[in-house]
PDB file of N, CA and C in Angstrom:
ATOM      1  N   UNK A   1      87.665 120.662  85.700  1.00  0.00           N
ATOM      2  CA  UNK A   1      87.094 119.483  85.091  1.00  0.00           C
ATOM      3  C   UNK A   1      86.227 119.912  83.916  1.00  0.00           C
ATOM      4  N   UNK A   2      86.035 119.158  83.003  1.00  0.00           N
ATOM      5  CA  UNK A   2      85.767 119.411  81.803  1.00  0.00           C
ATOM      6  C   UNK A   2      84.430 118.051  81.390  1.00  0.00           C
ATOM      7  N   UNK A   3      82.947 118.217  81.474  1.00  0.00           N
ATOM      8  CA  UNK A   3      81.589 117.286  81.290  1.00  0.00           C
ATOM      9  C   UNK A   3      81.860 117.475  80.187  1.00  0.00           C
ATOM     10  N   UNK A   4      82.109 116.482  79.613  1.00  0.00           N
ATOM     11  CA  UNK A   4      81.397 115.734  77.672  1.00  0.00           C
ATOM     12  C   UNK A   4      80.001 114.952  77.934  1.00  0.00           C
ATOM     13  N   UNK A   5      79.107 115.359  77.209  1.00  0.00           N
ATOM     14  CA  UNK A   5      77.715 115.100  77.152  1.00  0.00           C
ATOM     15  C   UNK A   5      78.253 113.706  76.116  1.00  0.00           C
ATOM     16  N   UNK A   6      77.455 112.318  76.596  1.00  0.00           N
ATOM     17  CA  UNK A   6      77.811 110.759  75.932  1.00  0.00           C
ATOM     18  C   UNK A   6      76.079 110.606  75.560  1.00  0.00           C
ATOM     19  N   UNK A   7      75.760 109.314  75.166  1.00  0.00           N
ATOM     20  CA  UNK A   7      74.480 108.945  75.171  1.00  0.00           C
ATOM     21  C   UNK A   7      73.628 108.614  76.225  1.00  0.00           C
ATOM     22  N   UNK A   8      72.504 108.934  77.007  1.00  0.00           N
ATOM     23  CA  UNK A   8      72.164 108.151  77.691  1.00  0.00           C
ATOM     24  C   UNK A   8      72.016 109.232  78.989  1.00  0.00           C
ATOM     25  N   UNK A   9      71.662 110.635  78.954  1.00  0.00           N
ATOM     26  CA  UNK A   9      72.375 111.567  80.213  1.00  0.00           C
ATOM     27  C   UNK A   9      73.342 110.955  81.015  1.00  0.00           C
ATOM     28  N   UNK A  10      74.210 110.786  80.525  1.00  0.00           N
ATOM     29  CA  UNK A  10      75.291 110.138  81.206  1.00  0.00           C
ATOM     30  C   UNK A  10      76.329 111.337  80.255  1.00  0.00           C
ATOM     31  N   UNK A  11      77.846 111.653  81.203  1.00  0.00           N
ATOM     32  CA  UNK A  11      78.796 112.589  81.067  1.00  0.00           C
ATOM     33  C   UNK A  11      79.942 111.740  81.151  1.00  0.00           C
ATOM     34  N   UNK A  12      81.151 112.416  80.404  1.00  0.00           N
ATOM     35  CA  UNK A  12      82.295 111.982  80.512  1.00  0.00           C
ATOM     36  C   UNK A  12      83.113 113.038  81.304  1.00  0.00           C
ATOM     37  N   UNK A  13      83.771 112.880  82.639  1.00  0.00           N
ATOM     38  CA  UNK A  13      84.123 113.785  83.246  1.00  0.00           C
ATOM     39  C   UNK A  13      86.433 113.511  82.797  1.00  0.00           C
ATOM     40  N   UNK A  14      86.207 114.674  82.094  1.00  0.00           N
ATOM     41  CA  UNK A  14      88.018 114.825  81.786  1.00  0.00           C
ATOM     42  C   UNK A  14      88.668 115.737  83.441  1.00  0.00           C
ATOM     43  N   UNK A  15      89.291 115.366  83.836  1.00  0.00           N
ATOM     44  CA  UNK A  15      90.394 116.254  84.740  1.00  0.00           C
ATOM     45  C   UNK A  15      91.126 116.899  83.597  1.00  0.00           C
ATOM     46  N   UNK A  16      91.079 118.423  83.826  1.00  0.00           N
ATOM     47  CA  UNK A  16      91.777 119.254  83.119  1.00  0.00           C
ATOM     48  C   UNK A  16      93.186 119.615  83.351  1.00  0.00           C
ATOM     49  N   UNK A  17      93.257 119.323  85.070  1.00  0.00           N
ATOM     50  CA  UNK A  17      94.090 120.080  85.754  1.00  0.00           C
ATOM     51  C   UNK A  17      96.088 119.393  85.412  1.00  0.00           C
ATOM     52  N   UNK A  18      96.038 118.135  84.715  1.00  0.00           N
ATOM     53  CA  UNK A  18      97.094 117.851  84.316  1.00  0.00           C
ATOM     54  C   UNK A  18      97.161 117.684  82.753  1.00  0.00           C
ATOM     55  N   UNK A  19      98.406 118.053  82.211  1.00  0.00           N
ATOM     56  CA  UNK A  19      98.851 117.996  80.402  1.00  0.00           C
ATOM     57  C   UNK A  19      97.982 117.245  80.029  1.00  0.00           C
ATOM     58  N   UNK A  20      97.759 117.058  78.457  1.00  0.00           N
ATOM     59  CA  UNK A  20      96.941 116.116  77.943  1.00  0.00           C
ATOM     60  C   UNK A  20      97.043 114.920  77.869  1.00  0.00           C
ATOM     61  N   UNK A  21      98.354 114.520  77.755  1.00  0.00           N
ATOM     62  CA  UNK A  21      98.724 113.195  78.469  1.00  0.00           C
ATOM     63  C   UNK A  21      99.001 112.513  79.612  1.00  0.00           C
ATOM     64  N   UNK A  22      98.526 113.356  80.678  1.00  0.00           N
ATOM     65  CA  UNK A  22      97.840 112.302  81.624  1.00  0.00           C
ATOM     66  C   UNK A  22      96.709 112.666  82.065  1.00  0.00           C
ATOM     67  N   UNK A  23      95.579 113.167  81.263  1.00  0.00           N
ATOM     68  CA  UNK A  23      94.166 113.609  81.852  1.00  0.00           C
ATOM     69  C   UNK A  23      93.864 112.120  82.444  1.00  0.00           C
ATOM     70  N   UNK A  24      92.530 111.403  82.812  1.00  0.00           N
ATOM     71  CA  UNK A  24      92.796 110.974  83.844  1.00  0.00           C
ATOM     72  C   UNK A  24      90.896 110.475  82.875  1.00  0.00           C
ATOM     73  N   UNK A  25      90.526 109.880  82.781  1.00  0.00           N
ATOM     74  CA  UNK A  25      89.043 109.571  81.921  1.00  0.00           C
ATOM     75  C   UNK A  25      88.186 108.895  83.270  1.00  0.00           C
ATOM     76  N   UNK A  26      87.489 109.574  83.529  1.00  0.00           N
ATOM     77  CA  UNK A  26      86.031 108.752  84.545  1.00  0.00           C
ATOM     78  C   UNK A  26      84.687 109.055  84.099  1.00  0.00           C
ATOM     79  N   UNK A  27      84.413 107.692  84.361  1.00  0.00           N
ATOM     80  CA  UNK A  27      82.753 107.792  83.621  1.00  0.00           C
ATOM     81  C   UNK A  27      82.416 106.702  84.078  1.00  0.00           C
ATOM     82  N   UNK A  28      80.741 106.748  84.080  1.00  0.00           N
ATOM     83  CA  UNK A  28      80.238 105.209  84.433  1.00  0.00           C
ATOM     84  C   UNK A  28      79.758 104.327  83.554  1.00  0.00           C
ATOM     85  N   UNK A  29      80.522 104.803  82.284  1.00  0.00           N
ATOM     86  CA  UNK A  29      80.435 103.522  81.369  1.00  0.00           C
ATOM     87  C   UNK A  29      81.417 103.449  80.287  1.00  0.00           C
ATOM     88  N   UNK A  30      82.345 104.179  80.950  1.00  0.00           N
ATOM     89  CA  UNK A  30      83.515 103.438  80.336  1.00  0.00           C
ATOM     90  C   UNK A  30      84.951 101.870  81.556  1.00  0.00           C
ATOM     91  N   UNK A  31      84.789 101.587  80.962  1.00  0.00           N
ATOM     92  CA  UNK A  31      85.806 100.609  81.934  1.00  0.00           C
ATOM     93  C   UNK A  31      86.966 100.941  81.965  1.00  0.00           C
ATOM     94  N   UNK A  32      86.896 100.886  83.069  1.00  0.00           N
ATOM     95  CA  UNK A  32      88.168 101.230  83.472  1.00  0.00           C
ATOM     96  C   UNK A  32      89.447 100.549  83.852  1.00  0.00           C
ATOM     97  N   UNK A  33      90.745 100.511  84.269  1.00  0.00           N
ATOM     98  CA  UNK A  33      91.750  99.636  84.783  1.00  0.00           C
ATOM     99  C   UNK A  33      92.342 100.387  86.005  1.00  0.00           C
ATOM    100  N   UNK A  34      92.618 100.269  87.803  1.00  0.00           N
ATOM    101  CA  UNK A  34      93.699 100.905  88.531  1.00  0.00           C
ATOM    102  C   UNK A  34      94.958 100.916  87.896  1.00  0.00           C
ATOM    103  N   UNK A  35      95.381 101.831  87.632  1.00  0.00           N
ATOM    104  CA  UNK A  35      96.965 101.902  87.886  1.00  0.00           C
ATOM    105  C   UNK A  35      97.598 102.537  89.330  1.00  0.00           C
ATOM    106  N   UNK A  36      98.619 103.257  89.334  1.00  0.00           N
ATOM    107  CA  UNK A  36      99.449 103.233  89.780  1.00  0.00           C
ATOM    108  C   UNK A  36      98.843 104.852  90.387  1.00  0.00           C
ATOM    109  N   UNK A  37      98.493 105.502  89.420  1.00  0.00           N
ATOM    110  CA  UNK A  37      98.216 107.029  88.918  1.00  0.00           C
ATOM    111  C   UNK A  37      96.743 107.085  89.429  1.00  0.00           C
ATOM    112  N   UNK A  38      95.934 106.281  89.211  1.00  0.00           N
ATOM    113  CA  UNK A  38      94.598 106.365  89.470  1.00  0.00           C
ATOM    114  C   UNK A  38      93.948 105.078  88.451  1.00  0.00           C
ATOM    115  N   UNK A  39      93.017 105.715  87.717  1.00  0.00           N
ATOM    116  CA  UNK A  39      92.520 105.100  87.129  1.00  0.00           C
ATOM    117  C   UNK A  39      93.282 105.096  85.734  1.00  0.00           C
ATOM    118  N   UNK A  40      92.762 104.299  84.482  1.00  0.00           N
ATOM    119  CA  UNK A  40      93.235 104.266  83.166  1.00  0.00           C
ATOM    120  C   UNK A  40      92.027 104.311  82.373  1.00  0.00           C
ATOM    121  N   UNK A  41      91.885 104.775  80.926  1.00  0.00           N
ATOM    122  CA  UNK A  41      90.619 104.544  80.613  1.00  0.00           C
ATOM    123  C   UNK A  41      91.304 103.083  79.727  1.00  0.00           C
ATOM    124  N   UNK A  42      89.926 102.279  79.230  1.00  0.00           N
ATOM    125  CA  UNK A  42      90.072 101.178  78.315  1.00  0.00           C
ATOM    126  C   UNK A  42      90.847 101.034  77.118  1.00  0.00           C
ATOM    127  N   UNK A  43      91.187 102.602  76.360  1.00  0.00           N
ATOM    128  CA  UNK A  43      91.738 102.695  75.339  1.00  0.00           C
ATOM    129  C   UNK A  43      93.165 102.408  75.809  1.00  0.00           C
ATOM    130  N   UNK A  44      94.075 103.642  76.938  1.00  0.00           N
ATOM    131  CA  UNK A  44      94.551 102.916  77.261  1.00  0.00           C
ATOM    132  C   UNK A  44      95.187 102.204  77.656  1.00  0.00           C
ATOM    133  N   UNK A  45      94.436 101.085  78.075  1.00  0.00           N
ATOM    134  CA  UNK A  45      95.115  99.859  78.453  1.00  0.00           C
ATOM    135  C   UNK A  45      95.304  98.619  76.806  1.00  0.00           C
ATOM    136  N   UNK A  46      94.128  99.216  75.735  1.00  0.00           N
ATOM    137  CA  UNK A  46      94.868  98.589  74.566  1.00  0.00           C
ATOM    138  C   UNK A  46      95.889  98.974  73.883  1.00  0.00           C
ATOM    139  N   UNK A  47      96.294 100.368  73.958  1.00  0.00           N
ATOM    140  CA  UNK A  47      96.982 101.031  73.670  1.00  0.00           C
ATOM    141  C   UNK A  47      98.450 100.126  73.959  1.00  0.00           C
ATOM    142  N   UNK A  48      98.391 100.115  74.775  1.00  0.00           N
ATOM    143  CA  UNK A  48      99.593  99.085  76.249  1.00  0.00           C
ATOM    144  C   UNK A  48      99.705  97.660  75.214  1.00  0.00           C
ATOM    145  N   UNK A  49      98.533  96.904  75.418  1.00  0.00           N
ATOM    146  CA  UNK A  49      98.660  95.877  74.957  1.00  0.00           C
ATOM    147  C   UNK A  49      99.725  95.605  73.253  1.00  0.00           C
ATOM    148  N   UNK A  50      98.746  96.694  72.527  1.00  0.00           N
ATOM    149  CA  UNK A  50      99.220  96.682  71.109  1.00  0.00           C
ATOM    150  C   UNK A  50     100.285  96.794  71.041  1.00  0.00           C
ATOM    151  N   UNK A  51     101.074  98.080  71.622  1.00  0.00           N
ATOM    152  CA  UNK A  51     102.323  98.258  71.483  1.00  0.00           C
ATOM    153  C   UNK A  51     103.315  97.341  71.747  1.00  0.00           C
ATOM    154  N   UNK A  52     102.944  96.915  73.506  1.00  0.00           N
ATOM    155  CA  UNK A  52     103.955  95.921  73.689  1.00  0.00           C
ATOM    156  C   UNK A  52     104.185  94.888  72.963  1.00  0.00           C
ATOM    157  N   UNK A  53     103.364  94.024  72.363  1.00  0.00           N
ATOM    158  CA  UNK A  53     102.956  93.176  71.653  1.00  0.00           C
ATOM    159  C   UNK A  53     103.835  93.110  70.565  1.00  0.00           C
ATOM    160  N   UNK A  54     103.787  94.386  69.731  1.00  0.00           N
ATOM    161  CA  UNK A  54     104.295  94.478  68.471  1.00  0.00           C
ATOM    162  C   UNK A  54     106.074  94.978  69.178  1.00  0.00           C
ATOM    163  N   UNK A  55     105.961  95.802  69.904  1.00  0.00           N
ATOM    164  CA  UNK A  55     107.627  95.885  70.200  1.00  0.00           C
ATOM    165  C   UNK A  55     109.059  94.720  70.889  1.00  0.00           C
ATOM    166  N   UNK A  56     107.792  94.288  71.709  1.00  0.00           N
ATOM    167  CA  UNK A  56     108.637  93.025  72.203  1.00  0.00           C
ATOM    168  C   UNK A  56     108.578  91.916  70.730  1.00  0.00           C
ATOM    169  N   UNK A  57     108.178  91.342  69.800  1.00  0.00           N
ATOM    170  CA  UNK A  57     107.440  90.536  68.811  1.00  0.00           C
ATOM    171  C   UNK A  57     108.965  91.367  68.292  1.00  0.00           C
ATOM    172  N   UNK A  58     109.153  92.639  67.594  1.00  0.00           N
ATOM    173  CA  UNK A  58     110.145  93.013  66.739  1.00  0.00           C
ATOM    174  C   UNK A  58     111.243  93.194  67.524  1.00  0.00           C
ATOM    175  N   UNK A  59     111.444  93.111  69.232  1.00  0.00           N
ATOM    176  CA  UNK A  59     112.753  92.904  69.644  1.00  0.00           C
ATOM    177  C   UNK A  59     113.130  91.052  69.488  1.00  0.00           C
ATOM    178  N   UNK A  60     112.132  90.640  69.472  1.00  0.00           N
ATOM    179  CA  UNK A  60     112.944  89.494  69.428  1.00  0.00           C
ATOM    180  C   UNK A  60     113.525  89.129  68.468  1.00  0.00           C
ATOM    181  N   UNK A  61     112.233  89.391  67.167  1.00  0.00           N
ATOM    182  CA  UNK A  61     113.265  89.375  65.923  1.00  0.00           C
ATOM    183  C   UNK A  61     114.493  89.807  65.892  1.00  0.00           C
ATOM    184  N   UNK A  62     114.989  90.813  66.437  1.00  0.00           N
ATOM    185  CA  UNK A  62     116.361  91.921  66.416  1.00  0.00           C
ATOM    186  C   UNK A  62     116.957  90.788  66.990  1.00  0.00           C
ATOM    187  N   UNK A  63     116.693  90.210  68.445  1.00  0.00           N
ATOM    188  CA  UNK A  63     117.695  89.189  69.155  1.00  0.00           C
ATOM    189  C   UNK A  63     118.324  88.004  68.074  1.00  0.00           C
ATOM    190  N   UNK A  64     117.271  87.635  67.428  1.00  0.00           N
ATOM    191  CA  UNK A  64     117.491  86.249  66.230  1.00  0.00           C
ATOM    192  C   UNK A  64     118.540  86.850  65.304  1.00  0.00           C
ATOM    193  N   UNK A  65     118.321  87.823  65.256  1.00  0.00           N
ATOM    194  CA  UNK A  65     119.641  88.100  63.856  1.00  0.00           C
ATOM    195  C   UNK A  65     120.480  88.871  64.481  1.00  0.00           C
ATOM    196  N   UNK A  66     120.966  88.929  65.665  1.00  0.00           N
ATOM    197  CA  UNK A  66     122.109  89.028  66.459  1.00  0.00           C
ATOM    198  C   UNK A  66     122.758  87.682  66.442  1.00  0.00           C
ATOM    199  N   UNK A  67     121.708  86.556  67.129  1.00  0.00           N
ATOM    200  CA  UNK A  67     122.342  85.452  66.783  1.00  0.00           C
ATOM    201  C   UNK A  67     122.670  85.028  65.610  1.00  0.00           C
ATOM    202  N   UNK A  68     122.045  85.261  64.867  1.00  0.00           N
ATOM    203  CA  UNK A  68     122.683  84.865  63.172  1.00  0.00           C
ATOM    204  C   UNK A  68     124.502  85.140  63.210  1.00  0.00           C
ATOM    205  N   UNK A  69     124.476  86.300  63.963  1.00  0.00           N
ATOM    206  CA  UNK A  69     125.859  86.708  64.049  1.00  0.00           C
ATOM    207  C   UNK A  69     127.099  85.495  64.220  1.00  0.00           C
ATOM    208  N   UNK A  70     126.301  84.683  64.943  1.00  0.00           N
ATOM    209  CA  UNK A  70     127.321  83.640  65.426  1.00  0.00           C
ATOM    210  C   UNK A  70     127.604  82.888  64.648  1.00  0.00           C
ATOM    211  N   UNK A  71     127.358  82.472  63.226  1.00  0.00           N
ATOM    212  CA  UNK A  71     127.853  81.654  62.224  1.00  0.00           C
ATOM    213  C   UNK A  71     129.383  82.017  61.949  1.00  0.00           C
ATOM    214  N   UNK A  72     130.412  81.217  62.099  1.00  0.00           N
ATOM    215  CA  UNK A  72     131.724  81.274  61.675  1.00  0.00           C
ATOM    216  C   UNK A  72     132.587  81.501  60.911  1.00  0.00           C
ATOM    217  N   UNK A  73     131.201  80.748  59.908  1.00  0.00           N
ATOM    218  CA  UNK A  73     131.639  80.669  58.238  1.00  0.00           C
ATOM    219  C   UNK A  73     131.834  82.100  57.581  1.00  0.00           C
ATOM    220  N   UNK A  74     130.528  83.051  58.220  1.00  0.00           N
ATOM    221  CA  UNK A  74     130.116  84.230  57.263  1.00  0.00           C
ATOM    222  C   UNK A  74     130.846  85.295  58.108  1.00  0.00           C
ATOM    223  N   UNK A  75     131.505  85.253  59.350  1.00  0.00           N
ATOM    224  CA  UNK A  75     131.673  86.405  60.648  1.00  0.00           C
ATOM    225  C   UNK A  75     132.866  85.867  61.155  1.00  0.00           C
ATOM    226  N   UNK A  76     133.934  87.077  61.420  1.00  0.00           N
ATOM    227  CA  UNK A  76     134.700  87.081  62.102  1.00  0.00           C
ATOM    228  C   UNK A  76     134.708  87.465  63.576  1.00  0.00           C
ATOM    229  N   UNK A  77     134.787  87.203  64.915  1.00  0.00           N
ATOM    230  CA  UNK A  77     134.479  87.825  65.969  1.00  0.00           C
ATOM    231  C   UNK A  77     135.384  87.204  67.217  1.00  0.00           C
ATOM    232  N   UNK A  78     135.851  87.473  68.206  1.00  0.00           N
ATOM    233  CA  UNK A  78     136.086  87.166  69.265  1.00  0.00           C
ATOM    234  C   UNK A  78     135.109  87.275  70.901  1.00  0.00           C
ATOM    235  N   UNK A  79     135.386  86.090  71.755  1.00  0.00           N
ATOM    236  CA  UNK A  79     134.553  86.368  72.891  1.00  0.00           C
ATOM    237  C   UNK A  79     134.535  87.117  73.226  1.00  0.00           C
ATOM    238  N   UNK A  80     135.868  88.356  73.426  1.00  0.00           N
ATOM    239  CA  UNK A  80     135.385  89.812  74.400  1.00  0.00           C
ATOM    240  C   UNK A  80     134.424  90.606  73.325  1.00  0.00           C
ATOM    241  N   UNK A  81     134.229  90.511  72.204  1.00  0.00           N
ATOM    242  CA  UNK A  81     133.182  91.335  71.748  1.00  0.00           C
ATOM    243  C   UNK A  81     131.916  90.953  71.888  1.00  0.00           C
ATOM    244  N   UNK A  82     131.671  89.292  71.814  1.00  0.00           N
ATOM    245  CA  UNK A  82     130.489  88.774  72.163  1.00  0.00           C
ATOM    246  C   UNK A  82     130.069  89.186  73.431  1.00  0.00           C
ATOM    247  N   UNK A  83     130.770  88.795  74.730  1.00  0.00           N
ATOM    248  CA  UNK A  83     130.640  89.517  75.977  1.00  0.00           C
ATOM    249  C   UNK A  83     130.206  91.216  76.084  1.00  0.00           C
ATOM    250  N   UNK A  84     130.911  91.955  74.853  1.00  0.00           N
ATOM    251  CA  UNK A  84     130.300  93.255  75.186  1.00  0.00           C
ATOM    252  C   UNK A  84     128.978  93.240  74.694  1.00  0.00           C
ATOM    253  N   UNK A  85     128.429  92.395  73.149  1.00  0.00           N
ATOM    254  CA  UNK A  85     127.276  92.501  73.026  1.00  0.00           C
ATOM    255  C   UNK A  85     126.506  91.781  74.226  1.00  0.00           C
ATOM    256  N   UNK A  86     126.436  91.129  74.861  1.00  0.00           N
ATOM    257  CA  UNK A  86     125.231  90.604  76.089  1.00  0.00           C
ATOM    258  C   UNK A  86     125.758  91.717  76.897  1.00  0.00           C
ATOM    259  N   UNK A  87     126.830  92.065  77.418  1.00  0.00           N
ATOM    260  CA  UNK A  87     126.930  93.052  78.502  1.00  0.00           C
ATOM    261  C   UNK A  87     126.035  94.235  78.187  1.00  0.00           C
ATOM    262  N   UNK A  88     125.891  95.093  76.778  1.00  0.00           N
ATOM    263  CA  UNK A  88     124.794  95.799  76.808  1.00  0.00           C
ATOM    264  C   UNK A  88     123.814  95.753  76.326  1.00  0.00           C
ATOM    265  N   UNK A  89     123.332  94.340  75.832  1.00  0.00           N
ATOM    266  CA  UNK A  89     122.006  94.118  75.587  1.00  0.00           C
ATOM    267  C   UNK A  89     121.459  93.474  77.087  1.00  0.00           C
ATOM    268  N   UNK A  90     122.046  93.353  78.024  1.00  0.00           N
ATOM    269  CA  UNK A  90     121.880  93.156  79.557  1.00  0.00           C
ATOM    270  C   UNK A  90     121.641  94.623  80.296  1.00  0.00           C
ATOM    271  N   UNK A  91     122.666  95.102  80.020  1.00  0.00           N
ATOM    272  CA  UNK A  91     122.509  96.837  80.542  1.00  0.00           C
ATOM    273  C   UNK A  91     121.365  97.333  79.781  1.00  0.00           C
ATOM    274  N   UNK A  92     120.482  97.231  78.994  1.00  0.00           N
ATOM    275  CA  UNK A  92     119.326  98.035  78.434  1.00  0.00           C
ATOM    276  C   UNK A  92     118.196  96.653  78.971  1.00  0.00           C
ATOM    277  N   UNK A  93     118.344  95.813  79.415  1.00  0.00           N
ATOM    278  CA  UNK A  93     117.227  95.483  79.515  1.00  0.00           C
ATOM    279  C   UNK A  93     117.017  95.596  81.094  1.00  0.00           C
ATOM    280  N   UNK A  94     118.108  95.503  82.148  1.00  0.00           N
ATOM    281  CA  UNK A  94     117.593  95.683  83.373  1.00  0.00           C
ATOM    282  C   UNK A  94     117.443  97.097  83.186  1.00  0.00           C
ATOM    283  N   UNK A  95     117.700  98.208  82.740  1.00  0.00           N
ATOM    284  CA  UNK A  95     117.604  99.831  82.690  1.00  0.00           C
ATOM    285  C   UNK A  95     115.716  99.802  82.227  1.00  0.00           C
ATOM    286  N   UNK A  96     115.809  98.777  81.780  1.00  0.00           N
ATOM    287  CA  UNK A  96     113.833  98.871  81.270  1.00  0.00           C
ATOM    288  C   UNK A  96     113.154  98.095  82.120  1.00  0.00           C
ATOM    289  N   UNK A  97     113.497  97.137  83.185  1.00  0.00           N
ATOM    290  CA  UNK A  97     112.415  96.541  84.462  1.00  0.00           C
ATOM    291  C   UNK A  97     112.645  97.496  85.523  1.00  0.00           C
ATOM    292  N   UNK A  98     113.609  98.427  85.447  1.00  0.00           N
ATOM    293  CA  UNK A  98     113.770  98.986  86.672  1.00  0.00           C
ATOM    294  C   UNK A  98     112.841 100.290  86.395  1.00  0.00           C
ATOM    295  N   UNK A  99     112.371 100.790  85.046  1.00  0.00           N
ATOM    296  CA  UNK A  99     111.800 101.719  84.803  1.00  0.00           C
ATOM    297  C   UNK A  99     110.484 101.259  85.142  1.00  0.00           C
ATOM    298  N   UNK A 100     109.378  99.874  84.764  1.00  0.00           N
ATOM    299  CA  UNK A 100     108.904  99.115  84.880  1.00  0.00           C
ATOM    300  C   UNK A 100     108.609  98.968  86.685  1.00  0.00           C
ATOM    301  N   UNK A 101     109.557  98.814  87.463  1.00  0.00           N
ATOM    302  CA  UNK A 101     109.479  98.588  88.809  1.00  0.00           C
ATOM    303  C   UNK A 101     109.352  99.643  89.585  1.00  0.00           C
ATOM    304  N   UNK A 102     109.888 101.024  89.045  1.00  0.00           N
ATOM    305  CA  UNK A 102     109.895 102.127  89.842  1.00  0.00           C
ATOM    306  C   UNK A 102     108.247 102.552  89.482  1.00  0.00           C
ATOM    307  N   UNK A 103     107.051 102.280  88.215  1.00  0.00           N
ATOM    308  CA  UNK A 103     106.119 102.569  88.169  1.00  0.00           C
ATOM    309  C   UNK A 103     105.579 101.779  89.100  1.00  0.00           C
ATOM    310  N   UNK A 104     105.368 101.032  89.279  1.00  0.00           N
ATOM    311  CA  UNK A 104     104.388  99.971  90.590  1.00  0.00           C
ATOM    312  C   UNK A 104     104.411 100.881  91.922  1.00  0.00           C
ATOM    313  N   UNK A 105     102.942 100.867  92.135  1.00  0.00           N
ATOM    314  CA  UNK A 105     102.917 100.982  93.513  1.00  0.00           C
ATOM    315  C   UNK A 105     103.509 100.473  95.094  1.00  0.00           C
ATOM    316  N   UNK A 106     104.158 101.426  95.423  1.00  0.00           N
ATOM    317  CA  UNK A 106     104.563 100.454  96.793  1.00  0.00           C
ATOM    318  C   UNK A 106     103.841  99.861  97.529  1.00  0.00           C
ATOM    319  N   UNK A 107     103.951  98.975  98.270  1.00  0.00           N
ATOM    320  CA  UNK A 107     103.230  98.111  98.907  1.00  0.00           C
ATOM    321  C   UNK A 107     103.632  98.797 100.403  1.00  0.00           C
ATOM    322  N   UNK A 108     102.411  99.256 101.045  1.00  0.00           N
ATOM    323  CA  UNK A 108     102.848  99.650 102.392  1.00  0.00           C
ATOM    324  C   UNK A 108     102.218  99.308 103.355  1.00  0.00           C
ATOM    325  N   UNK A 109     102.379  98.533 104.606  1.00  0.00           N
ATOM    326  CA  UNK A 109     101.897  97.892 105.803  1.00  0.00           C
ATOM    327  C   UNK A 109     100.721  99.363 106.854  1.00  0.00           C
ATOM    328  N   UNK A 110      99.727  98.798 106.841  1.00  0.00           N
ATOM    329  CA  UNK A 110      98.940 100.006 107.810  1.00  0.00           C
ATOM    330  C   UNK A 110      98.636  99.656 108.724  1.00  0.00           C
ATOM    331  N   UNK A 111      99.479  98.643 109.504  1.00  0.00           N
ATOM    332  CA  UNK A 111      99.528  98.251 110.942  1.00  0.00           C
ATOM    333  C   UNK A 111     100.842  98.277 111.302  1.00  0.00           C
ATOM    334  N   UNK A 112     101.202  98.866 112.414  1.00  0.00           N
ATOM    335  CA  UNK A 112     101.971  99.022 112.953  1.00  0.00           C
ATOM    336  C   UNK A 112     102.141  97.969 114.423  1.00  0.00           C
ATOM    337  N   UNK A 113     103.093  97.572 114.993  1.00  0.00           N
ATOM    338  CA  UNK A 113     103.246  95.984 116.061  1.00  0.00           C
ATOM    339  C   UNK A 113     104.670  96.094 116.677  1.00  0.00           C
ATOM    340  N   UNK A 114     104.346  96.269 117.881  1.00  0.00           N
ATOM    341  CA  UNK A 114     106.156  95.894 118.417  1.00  0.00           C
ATOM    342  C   UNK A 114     106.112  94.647 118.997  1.00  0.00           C
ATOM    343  N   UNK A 115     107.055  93.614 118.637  1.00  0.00           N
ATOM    344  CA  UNK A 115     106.909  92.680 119.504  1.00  0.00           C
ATOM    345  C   UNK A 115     107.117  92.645 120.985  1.00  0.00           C
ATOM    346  N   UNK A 116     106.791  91.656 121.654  1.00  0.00           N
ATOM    347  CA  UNK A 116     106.609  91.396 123.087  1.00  0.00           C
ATOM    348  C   UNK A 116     107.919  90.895 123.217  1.00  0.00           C
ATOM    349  N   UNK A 117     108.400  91.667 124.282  1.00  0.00           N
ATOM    350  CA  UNK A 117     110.293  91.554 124.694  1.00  0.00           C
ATOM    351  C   UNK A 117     110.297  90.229 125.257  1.00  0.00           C
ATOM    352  N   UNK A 118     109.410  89.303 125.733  1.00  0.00           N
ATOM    353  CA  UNK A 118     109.337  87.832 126.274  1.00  0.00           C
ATOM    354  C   UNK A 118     108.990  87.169 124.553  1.00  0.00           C
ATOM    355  N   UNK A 119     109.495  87.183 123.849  1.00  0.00           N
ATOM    356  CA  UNK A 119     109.042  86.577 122.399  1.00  0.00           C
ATOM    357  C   UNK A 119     108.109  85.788 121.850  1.00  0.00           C
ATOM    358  N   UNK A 120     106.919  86.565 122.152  1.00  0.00           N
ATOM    359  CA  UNK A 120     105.558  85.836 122.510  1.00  0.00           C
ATOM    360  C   UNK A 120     104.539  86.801 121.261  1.00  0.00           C
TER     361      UNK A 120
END
């Protein structure tokens, strides 16, 4: 572990013991968020925000001028190609909730119960 001297005798304690990208930030005055991993520091979780923000914001744009595609006048196309475009703009987006779902914590029961063989 690695003390950074802050204002206030107060320390910023870094965990050294993993790469620099996932040190691990605790302090008692920075805020924090649980994840999955432990804690997060505040940065971030804006970090998170910004990005998504701006990446989902410029995928959708991308989606709109896919649809543009569909004008008749300007594009030649048939349904099995339309079908392949949703088939893998479908295949990349469940491939990204499942990446999404495998980060979440499992949810695990800490009681254990057998039921009563009279179903009571």
């Amino acid at each position: 572990m690695t003390d950074i001297p802050l204002k206030n005798n107060t320390f910023l304690t870094v965990l050294t013991m993993f790469p620099s990208h996932y040190r691990q930030v605790l302090s008692g005055n920075i805020r924090v968020h649980k994840t999955v991993a432990g804690v997060m520091s505040e940065k971030g979780r804006r970090n998170f925000i910004r990005l998504a923000e701006r990446r989902v914001s410029r995928t959708i744009d991308e989606i709109r001028l896919i649809g543009n595609l569909s004008d008749r006048s300007n594009y030649e196309y048939d349904q099995d190609e339309v079908a392949k475009i949703f088939a893998a703009l479908r295949s990349e987006l469940n491939a990204c909730r499942k990446r999404f779902e495998a980060a979440r914590p499992k949810s695990r029961s800490t009681t254990f119960r057998l039921k009563d063989r009279r179903g009571s």
